[in-house]
C-alpha atoms as a PDB file:
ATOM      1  CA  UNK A   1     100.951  95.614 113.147  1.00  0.00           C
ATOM      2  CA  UNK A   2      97.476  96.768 113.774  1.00  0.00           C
ATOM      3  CA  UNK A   3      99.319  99.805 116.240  1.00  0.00           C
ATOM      4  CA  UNK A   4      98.879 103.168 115.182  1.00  0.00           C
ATOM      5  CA  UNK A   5     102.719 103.445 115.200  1.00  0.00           C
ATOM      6  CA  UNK A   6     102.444 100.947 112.429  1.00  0.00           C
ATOM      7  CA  UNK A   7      99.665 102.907 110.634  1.00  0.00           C
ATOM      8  CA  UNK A   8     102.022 105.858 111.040  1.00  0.00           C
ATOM      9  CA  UNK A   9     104.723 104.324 109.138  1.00  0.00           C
ATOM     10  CA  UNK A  10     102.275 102.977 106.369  1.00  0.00           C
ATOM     11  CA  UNK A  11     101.236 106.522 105.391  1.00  0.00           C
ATOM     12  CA  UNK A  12      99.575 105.930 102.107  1.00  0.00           C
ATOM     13  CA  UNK A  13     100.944 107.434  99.096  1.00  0.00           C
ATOM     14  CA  UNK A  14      98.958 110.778  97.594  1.00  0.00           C
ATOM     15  CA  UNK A  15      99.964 112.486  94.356  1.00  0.00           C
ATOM     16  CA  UNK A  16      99.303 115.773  96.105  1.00  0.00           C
ATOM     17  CA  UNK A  17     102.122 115.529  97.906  1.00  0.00           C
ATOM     18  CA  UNK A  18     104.611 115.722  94.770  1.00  0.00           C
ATOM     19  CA  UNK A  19     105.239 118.630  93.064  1.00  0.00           C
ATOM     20  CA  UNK A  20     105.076 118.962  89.283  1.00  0.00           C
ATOM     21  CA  UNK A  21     109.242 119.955  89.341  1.00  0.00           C
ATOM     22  CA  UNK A  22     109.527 116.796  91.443  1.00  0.00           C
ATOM     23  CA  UNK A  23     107.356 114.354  88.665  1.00  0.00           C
ATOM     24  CA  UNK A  24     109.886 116.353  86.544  1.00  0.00           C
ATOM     25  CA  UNK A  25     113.068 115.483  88.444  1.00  0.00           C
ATOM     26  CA  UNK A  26     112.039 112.322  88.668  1.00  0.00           C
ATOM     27  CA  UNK A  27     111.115 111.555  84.782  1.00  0.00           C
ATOM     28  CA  UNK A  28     114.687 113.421  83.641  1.00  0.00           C
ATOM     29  CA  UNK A  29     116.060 110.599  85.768  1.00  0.00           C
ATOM     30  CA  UNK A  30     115.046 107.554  84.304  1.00  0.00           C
ATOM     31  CA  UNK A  31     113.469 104.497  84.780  1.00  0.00           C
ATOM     32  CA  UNK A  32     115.022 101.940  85.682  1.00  0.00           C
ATOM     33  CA  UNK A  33     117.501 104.240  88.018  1.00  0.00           C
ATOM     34  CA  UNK A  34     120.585 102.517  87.778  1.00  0.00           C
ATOM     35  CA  UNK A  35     119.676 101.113  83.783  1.00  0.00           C
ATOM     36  CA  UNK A  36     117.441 103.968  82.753  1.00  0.00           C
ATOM     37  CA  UNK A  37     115.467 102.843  79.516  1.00  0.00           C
ATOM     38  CA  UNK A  38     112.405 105.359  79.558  1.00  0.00           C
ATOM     39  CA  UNK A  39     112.572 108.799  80.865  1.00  0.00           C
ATOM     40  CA  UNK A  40     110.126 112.072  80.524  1.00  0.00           C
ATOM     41  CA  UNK A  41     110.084 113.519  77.007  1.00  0.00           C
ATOM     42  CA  UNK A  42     113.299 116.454  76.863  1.00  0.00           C
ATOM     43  CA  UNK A  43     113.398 119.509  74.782  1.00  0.00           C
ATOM     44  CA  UNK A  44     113.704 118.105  71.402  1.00  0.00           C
ATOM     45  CA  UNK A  45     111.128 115.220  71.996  1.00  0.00           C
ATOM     46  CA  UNK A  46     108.475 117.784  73.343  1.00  0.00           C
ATOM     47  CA  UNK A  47     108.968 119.763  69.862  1.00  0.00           C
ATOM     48  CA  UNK A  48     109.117 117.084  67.728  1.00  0.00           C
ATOM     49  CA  UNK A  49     106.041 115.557  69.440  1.00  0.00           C
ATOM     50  CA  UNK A  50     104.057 119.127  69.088  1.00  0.00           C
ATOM     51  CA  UNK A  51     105.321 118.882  65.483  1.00  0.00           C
ATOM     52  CA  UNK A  52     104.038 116.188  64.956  1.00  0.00           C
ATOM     53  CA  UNK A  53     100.425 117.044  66.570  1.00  0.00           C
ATOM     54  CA  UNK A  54     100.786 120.885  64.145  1.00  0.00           C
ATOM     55  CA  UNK A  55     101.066 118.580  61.104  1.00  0.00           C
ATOM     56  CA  UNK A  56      98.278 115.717  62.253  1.00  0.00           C
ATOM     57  CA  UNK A  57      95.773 118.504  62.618  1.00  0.00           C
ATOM     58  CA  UNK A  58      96.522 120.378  59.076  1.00  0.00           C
ATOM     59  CA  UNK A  59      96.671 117.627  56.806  1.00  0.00           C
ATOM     60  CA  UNK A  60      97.674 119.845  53.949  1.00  0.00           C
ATOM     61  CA  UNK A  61      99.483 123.089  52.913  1.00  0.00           C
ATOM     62  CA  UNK A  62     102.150 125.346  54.932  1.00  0.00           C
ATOM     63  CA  UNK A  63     101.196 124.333  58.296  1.00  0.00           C
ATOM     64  CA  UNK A  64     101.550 121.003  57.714  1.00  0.00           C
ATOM     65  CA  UNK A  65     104.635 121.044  56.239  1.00  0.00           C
ATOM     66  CA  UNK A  66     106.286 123.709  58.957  1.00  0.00           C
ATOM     67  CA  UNK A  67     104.819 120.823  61.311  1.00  0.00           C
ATOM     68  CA  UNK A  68     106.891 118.343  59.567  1.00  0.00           C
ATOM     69  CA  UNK A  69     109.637 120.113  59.533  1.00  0.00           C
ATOM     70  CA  UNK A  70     109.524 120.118  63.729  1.00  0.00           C
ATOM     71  CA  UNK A  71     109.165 117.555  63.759  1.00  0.00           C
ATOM     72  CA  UNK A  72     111.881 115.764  61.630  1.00  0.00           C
ATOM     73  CA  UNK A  73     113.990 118.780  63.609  1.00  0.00           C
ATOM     74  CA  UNK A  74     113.156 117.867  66.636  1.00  0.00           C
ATOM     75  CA  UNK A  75     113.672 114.045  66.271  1.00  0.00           C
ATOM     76  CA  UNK A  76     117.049 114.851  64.631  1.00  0.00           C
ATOM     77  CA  UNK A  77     118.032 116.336  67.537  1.00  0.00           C
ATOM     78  CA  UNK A  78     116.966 114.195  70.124  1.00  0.00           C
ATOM     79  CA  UNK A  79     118.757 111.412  68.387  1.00  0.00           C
ATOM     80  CA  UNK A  80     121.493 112.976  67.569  1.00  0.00           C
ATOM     81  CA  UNK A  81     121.861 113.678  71.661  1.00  0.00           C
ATOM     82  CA  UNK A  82     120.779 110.406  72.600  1.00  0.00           C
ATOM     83  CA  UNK A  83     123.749 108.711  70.301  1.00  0.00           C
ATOM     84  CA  UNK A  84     126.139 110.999  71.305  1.00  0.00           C
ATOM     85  CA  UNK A  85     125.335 111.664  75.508  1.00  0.00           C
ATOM     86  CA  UNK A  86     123.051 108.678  76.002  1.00  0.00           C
ATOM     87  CA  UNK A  87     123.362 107.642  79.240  1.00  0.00           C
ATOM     88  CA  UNK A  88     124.133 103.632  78.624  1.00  0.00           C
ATOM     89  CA  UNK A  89     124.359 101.965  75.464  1.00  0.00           C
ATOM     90  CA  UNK A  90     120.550 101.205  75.208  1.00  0.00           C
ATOM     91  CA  UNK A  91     119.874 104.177  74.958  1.00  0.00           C
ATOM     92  CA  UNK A  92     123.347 105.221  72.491  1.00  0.00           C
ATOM     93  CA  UNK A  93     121.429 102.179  70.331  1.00  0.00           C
ATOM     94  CA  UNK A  94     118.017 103.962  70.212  1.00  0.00           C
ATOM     95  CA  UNK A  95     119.668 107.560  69.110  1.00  0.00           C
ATOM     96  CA  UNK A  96     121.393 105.847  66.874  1.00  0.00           C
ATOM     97  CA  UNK A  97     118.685 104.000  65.335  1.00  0.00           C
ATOM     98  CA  UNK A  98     116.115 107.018  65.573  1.00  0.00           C
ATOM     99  CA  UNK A  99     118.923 108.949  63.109  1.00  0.00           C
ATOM    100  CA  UNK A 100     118.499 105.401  60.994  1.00  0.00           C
ATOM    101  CA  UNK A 101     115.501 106.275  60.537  1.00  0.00           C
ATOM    102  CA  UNK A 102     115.313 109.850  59.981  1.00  0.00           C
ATOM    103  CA  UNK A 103     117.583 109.523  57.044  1.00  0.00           C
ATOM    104  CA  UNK A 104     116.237 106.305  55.690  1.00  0.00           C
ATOM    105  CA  UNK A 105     113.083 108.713  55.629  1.00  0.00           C
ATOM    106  CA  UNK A 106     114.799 111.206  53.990  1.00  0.00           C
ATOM    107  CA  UNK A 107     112.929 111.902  50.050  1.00  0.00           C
ATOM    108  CA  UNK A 108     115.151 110.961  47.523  1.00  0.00           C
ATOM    109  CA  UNK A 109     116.315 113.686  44.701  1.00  0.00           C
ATOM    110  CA  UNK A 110     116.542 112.558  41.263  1.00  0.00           C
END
């Protein structure tokens, strides 16, 4: 295939082509498509994942603690959807095992 109707069809890829809404589309989907284990970050993971970053860079005080609290909100959420909605029961098992976790974190009241 050394044509240039072959070279045609071998276009190589470029990442300008894609749009960011596309990447987007794309991520929401899932990886693999027809078992999807990963997938971009949603709404809940992107705030508990900014929580997360407010509380790393105040290690103490208010901040830090409203940074927690994101983020413990935000993961709540997201597992709470994933356990509930998941799309197969991989990911059913990792909601349910991210609210595991949240309330095995949970601090204890005497």
């Amino acid at each position: 295939m050394t044509s240039r109707a072959g070279e045609a069809r071998l276009r190589r890829a470029n990442i300008g082509d894609v749009r960011v809404a596309e990447c987007w589309r794309r991520g929401q989907a899932g990886w693999p498509s027809t078992f999807p284990v990963a997938q971009a970050p949603n709404a809940p993971l992107l705030a508990a994942l900014a929580g997360r970053a407010i509380a790393a860079a105040n290690p103490r005080g208010r901040v830090h603690d409203l940074g927690r609290a994101i983020f413990v909100l935000g993961l709540l959420v997201w597992a709470w959807e994933e356990a509930t909605s998941g799309v197969n029961w991989f990911r059913r098992l990792l909601g349910v095992a991210g609210l595991v976790r949240i309330v095995g974190s949970a601090p204890r009241r005497p």
